[in-house]
PDB file of N, CA and C in Angstrom:
ATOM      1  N   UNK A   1       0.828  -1.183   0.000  1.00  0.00           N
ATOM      2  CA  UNK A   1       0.000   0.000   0.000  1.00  0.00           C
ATOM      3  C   UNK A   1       0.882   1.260   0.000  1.00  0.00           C
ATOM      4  N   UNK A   2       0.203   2.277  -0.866  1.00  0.00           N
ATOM      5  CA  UNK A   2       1.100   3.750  -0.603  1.00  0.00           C
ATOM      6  C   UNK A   2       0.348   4.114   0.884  1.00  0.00           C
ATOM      7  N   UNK A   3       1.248   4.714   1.491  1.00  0.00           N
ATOM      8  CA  UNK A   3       0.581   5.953   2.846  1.00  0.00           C
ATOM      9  C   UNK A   3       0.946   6.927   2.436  1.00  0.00           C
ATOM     10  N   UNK A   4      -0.498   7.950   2.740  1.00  0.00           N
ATOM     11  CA  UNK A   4      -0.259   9.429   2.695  1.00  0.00           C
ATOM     12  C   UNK A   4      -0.509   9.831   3.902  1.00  0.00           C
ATOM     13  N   UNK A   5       0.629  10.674   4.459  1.00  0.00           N
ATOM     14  CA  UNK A   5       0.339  11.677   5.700  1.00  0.00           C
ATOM     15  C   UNK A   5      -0.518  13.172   5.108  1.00  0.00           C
ATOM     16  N   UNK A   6      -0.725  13.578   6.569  1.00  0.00           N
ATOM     17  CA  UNK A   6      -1.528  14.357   5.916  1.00  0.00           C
ATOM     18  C   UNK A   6      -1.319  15.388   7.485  1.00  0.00           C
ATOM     19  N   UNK A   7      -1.245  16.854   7.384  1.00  0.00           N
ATOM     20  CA  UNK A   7      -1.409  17.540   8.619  1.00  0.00           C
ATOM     21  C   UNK A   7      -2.571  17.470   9.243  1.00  0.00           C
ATOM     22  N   UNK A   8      -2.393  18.023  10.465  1.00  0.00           N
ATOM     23  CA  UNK A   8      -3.998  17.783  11.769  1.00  0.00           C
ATOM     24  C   UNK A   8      -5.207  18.790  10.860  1.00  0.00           C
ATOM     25  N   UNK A   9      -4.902  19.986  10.051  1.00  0.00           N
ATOM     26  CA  UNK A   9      -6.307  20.245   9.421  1.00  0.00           C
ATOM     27  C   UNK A   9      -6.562  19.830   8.004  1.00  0.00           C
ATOM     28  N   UNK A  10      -6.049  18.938   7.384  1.00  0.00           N
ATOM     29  CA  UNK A  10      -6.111  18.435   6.196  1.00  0.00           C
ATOM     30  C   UNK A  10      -6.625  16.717   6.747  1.00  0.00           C
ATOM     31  N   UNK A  11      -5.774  16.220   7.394  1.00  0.00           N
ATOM     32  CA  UNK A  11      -6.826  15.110   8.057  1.00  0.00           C
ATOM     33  C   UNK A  11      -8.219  15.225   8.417  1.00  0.00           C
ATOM     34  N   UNK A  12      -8.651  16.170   9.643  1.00  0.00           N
ATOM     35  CA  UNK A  12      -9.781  16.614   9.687  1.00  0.00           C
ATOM     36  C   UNK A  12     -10.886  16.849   8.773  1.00  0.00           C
ATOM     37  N   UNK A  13     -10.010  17.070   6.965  1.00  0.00           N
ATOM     38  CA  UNK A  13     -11.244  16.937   6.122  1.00  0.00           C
ATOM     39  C   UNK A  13     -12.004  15.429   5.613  1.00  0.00           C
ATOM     40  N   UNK A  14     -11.512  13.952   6.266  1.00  0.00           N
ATOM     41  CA  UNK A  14     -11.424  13.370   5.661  1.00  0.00           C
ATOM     42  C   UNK A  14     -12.596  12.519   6.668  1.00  0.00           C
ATOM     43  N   UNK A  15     -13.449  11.326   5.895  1.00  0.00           N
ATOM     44  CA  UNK A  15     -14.497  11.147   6.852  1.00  0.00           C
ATOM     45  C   UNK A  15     -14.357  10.597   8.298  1.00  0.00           C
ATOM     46  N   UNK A  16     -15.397  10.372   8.799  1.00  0.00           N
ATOM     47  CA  UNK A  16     -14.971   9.861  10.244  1.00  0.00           C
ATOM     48  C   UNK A  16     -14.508   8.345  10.340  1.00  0.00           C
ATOM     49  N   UNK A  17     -15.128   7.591   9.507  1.00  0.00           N
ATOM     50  CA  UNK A  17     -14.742   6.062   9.455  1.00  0.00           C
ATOM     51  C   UNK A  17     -13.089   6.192   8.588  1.00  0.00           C
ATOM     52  N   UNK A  18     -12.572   6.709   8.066  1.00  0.00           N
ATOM     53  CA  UNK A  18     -11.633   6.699   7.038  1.00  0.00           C
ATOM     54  C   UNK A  18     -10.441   7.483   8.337  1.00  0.00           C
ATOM     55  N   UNK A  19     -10.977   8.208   9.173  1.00  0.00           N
ATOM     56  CA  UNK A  19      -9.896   9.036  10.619  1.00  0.00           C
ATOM     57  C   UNK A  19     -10.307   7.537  11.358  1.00  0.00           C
ATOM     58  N   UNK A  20     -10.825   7.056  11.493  1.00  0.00           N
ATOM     59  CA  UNK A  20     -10.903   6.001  12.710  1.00  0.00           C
ATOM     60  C   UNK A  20      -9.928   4.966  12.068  1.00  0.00           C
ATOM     61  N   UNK A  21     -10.139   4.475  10.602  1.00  0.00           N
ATOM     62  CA  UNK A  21      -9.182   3.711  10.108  1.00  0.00           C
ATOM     63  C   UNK A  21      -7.753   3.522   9.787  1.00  0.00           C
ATOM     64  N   UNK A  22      -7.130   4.727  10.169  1.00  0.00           N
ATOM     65  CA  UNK A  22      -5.676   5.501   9.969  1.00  0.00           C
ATOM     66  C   UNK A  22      -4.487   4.385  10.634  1.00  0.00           C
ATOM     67  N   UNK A  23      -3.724   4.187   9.774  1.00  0.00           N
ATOM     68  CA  UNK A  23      -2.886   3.067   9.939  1.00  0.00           C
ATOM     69  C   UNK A  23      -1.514   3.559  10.785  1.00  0.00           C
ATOM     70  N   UNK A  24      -1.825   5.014  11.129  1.00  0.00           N
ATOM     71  CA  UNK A  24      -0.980   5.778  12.076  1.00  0.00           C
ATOM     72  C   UNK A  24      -1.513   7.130  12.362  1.00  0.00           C
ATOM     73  N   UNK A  25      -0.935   8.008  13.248  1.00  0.00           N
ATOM     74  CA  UNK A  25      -1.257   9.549  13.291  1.00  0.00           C
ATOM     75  C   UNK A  25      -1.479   9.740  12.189  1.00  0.00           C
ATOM     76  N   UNK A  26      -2.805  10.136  11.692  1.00  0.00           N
ATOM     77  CA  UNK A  26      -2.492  11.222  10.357  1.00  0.00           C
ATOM     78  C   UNK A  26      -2.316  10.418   9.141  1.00  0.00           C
ATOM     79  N   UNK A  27      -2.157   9.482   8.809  1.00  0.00           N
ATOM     80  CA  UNK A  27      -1.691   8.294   7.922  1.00  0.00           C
ATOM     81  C   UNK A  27      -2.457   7.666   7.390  1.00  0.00           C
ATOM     82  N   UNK A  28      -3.067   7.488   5.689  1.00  0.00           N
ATOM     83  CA  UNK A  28      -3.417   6.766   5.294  1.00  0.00           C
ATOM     84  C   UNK A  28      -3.563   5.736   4.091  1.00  0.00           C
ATOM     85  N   UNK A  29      -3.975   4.657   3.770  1.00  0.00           N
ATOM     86  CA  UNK A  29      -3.096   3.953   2.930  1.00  0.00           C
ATOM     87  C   UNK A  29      -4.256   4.367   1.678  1.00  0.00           C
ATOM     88  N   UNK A  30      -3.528   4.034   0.697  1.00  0.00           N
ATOM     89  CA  UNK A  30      -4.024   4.077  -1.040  1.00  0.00           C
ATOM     90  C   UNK A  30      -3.364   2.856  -1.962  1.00  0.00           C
ATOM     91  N   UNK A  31      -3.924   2.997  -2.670  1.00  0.00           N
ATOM     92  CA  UNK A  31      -3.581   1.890  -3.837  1.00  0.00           C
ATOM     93  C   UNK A  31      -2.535   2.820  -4.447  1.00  0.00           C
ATOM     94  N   UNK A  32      -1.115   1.857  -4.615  1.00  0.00           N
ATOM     95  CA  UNK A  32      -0.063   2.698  -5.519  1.00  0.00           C
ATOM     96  C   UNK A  32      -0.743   2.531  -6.917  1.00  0.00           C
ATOM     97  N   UNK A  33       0.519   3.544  -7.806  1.00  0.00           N
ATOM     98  CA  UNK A  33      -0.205   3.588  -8.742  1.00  0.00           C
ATOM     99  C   UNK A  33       0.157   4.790  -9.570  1.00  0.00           C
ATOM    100  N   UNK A  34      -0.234   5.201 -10.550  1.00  0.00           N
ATOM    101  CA  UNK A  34       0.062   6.934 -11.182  1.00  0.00           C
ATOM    102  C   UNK A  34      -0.781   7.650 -10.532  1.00  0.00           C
ATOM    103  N   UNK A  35       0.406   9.123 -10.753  1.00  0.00           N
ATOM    104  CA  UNK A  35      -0.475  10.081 -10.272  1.00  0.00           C
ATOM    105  C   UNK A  35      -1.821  10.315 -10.642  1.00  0.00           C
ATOM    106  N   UNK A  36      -2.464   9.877 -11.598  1.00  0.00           N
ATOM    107  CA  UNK A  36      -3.921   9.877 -12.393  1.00  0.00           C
ATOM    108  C   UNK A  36      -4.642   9.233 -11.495  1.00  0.00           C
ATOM    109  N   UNK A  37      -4.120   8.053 -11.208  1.00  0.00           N
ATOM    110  CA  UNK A  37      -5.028   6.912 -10.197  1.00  0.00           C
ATOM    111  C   UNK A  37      -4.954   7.696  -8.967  1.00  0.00           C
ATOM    112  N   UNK A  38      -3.803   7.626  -8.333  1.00  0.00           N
ATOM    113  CA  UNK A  38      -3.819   8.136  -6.815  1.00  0.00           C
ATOM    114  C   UNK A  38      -4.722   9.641  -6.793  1.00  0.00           C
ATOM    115  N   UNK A  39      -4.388  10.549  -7.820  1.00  0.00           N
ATOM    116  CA  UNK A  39      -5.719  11.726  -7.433  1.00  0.00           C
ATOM    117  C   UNK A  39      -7.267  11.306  -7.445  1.00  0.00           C
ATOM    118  N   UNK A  40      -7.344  10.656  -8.443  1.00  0.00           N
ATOM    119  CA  UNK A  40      -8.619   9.799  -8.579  1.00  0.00           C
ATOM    120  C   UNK A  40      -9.241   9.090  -7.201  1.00  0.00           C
ATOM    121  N   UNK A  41      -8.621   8.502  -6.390  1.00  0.00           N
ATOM    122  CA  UNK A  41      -8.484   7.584  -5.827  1.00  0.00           C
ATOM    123  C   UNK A  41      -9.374   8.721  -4.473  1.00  0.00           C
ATOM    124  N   UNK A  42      -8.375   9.931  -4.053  1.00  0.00           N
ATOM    125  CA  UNK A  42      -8.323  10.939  -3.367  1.00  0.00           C
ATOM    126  C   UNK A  42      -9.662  11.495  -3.421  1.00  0.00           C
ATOM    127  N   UNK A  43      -9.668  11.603  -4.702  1.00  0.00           N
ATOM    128  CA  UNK A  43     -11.197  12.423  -4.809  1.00  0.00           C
ATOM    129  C   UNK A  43     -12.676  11.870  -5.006  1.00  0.00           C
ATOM    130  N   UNK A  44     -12.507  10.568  -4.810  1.00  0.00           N
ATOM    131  CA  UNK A  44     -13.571   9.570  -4.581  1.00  0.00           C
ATOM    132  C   UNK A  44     -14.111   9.229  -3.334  1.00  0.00           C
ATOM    133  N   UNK A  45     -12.556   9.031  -2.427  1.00  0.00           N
ATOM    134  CA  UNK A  45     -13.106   8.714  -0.865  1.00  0.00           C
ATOM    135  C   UNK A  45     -12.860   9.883  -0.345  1.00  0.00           C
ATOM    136  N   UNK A  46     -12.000  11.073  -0.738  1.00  0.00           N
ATOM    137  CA  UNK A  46     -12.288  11.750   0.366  1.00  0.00           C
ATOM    138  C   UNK A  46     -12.050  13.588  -0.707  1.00  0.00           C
ATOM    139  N   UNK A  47     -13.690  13.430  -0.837  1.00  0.00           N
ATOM    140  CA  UNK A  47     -14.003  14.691  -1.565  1.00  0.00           C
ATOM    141  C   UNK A  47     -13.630  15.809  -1.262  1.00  0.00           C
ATOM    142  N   UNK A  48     -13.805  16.455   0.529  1.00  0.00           N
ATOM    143  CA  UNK A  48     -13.501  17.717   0.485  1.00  0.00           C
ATOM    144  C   UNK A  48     -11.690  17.440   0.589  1.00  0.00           C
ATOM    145  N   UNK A  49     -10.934  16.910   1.282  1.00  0.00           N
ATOM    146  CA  UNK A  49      -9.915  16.923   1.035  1.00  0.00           C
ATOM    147  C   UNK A  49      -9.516  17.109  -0.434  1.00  0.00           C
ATOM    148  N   UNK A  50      -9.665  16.556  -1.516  1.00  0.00           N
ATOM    149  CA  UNK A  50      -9.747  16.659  -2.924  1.00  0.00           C
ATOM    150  C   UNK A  50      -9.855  18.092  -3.472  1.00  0.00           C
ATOM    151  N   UNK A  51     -11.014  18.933  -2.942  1.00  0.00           N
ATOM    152  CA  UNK A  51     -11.598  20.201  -2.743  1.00  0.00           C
ATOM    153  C   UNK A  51      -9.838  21.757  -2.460  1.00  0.00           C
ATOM    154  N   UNK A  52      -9.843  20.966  -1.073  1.00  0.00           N
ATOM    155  CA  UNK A  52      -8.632  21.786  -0.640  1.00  0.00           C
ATOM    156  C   UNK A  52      -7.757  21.650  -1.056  1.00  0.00           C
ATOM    157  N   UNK A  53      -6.567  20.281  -1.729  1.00  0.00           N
ATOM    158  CA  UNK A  53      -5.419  20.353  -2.336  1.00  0.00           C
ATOM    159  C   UNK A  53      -5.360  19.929  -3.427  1.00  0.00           C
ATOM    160  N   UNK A  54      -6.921  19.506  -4.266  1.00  0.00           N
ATOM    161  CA  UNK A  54      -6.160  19.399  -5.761  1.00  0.00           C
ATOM    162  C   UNK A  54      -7.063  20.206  -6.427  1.00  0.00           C
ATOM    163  N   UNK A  55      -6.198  20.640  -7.785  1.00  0.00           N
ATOM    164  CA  UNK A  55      -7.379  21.769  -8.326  1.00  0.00           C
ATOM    165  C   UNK A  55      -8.068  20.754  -9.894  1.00  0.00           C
ATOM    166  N   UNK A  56      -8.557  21.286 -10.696  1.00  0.00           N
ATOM    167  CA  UNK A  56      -9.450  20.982 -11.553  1.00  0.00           C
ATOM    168  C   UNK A  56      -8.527  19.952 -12.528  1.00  0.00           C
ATOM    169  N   UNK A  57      -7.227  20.201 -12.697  1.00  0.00           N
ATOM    170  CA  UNK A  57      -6.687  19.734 -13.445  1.00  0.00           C
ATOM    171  C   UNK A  57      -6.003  17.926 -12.294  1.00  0.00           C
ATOM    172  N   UNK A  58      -6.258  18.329 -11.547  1.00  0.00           N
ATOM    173  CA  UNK A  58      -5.501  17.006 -10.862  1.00  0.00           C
ATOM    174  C   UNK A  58      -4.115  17.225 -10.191  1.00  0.00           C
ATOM    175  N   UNK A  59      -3.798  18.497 -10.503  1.00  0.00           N
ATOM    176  CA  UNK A  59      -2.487  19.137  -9.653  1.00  0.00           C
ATOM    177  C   UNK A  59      -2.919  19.717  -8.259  1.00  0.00           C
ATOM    178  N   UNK A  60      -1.481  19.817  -7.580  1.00  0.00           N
ATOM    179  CA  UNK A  60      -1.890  20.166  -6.335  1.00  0.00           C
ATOM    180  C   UNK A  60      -1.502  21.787  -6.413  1.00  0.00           C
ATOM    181  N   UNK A  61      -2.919  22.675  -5.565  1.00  0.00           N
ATOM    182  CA  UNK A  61      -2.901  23.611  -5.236  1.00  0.00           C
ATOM    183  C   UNK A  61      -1.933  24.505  -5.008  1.00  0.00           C
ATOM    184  N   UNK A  62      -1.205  25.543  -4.905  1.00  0.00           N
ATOM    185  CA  UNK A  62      -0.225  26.046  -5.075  1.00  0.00           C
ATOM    186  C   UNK A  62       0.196  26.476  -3.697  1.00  0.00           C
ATOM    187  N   UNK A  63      -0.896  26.438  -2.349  1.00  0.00           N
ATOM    188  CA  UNK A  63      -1.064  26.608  -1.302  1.00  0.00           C
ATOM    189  C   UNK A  63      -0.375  24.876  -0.506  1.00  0.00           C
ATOM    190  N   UNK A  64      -0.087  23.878  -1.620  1.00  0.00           N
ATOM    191  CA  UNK A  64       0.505  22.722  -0.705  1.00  0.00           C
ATOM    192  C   UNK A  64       1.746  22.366  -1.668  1.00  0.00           C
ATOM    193  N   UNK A  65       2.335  21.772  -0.652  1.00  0.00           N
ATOM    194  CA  UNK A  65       3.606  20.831  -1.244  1.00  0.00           C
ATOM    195  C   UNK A  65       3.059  19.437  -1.160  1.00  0.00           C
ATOM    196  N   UNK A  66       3.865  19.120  -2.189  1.00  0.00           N
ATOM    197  CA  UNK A  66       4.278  17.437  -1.927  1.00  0.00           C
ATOM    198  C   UNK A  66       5.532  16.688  -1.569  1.00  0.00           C
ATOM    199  N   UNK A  67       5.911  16.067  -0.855  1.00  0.00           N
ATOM    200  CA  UNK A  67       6.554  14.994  -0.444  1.00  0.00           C
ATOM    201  C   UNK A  67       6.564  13.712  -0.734  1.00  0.00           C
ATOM    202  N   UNK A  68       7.808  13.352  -1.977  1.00  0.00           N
ATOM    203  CA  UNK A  68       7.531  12.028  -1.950  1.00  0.00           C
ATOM    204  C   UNK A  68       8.763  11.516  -1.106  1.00  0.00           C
ATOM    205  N   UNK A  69       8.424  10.343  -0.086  1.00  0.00           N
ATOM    206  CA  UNK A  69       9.448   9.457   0.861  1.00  0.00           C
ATOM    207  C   UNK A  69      10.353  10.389   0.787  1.00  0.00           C
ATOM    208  N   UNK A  70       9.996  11.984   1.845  1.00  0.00           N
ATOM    209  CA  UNK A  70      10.973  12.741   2.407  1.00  0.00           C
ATOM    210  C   UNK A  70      11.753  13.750   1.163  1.00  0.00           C
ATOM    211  N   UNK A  71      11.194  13.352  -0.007  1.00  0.00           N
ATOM    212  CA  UNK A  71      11.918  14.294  -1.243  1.00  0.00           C
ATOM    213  C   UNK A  71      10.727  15.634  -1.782  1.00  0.00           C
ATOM    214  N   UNK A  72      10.768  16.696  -1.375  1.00  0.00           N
ATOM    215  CA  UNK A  72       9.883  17.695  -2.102  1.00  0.00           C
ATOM    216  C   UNK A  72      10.296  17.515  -3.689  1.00  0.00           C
ATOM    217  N   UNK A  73       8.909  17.197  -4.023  1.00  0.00           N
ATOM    218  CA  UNK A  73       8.502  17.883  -5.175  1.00  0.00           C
ATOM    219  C   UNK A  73       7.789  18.979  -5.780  1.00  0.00           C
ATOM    220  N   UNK A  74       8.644  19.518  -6.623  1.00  0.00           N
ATOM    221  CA  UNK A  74       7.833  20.995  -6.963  1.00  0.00           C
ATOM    222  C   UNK A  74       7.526  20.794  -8.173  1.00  0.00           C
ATOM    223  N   UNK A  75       7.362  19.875  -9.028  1.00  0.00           N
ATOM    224  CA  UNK A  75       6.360  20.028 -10.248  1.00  0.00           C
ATOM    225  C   UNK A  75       6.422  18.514 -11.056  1.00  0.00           C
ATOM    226  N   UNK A  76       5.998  18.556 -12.042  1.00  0.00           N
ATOM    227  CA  UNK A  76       6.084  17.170 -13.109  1.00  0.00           C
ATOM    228  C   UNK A  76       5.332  16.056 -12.007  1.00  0.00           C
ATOM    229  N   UNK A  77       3.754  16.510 -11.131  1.00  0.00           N
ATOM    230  CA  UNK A  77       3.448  15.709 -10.908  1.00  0.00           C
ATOM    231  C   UNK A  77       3.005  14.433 -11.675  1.00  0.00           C
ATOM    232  N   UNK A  78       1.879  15.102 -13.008  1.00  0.00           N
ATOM    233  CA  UNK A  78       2.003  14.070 -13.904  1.00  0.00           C
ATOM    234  C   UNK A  78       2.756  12.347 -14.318  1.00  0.00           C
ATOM    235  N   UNK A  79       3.773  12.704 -14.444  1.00  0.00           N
ATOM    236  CA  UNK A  79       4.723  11.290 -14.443  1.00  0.00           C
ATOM    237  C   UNK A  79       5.387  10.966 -13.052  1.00  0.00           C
ATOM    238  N   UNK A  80       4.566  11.334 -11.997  1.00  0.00           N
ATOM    239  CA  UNK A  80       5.301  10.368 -10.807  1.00  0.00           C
ATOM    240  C   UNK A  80       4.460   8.739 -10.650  1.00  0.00           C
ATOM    241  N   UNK A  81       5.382   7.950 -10.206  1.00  0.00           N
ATOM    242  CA  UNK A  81       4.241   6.915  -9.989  1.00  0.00           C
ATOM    243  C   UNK A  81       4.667   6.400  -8.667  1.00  0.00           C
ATOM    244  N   UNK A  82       3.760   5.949  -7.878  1.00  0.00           N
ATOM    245  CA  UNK A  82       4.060   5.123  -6.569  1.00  0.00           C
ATOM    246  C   UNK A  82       3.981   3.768  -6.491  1.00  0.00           C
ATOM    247  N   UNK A  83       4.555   3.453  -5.533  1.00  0.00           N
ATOM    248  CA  UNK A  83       4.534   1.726  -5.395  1.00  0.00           C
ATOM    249  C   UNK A  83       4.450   1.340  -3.990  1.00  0.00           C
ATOM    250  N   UNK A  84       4.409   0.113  -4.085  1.00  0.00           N
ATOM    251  CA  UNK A  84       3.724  -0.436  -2.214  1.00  0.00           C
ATOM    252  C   UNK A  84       5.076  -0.104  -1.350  1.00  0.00           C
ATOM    253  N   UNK A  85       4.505   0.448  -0.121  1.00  0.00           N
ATOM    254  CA  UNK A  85       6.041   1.010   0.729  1.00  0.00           C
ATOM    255  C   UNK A  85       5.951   2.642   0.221  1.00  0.00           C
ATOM    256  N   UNK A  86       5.816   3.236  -0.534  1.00  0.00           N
ATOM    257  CA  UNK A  86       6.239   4.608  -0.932  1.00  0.00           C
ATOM    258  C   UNK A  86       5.404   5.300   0.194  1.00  0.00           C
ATOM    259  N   UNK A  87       5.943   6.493   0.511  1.00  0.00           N
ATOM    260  CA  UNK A  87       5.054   7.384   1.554  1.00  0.00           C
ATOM    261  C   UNK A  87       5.061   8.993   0.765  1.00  0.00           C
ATOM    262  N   UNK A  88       4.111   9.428   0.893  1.00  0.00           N
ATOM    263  CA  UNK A  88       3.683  10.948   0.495  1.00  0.00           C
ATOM    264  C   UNK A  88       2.673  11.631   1.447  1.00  0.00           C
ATOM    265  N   UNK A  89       3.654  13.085   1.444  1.00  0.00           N
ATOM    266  CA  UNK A  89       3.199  13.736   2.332  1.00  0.00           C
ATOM    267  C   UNK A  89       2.208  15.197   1.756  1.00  0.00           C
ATOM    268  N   UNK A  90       1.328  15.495   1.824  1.00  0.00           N
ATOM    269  CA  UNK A  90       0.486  16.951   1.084  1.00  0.00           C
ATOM    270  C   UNK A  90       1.040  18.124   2.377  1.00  0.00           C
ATOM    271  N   UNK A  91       1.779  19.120   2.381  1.00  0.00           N
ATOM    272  CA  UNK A  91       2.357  19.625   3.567  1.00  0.00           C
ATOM    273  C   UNK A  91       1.521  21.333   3.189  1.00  0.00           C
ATOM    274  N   UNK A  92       0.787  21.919   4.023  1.00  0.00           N
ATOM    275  CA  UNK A  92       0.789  23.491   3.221  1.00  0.00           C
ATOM    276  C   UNK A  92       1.580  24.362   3.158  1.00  0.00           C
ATOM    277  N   UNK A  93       1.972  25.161   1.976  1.00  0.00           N
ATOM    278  CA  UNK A  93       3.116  25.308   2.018  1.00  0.00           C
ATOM    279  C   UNK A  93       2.956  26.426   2.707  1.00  0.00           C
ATOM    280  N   UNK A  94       4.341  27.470   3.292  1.00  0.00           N
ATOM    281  CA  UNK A  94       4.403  28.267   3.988  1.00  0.00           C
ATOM    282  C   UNK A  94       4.878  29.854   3.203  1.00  0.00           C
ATOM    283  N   UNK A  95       4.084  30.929   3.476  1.00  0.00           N
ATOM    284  CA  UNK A  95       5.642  31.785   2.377  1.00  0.00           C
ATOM    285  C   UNK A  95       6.123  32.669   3.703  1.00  0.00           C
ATOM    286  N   UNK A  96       7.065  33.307   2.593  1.00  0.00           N
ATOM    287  CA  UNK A  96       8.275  34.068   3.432  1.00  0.00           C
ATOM    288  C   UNK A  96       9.191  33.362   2.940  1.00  0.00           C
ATOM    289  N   UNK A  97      10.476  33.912   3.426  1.00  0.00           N
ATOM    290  CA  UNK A  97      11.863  33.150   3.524  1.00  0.00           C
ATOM    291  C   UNK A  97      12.619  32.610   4.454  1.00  0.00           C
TER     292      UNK A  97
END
């Protein structure tokens, strides 16, 4: 299974049986897979989360980062793909310097 972490108000969007099911703090598993599937995946079980970090096109909001297994990524989500064991994190991003 992929796990996605997720912060304490981005968890909070996600349902109550799906927070009770969390395979750690904050943590939850998905089917690996392409980024096509895994947004898909996101915006099926857990709509408003979907709402807040991905926009129309299937990219993430410009207001979050991604983390794949501890590596920021800042673009070419398109061709990432995950596999069982991989972890990703949706972090919001912060500005300033």
């Amino acid at each position: 299974m992929l796990k996605l972490k997720l912060s304490a108000p981005l968890f909070d969007l996600l349902p109550e049986n799906e927070r009770q099911q969390a395979c750690s703090p904050r943590t939850i598993s998905l089917n690996p897979g392409s980024w096509e599937e895994v947004t898909l995946e996101i915006q099926k079980r857990f709509p408003l989360l979907a709402e807040r970090v991905l926009t129309t096109s299937s990219n993430l909001t410009t207001s979050c980062v991604l983390a794949v297994n501890n590596d920021v990524i800042k673009s070419g989500y398109t061709s990432l793909s995950f596999h069982n064991g991989d972890e990703i994190a949706i972090i919001a991003a912060m500005a300033g310097g």
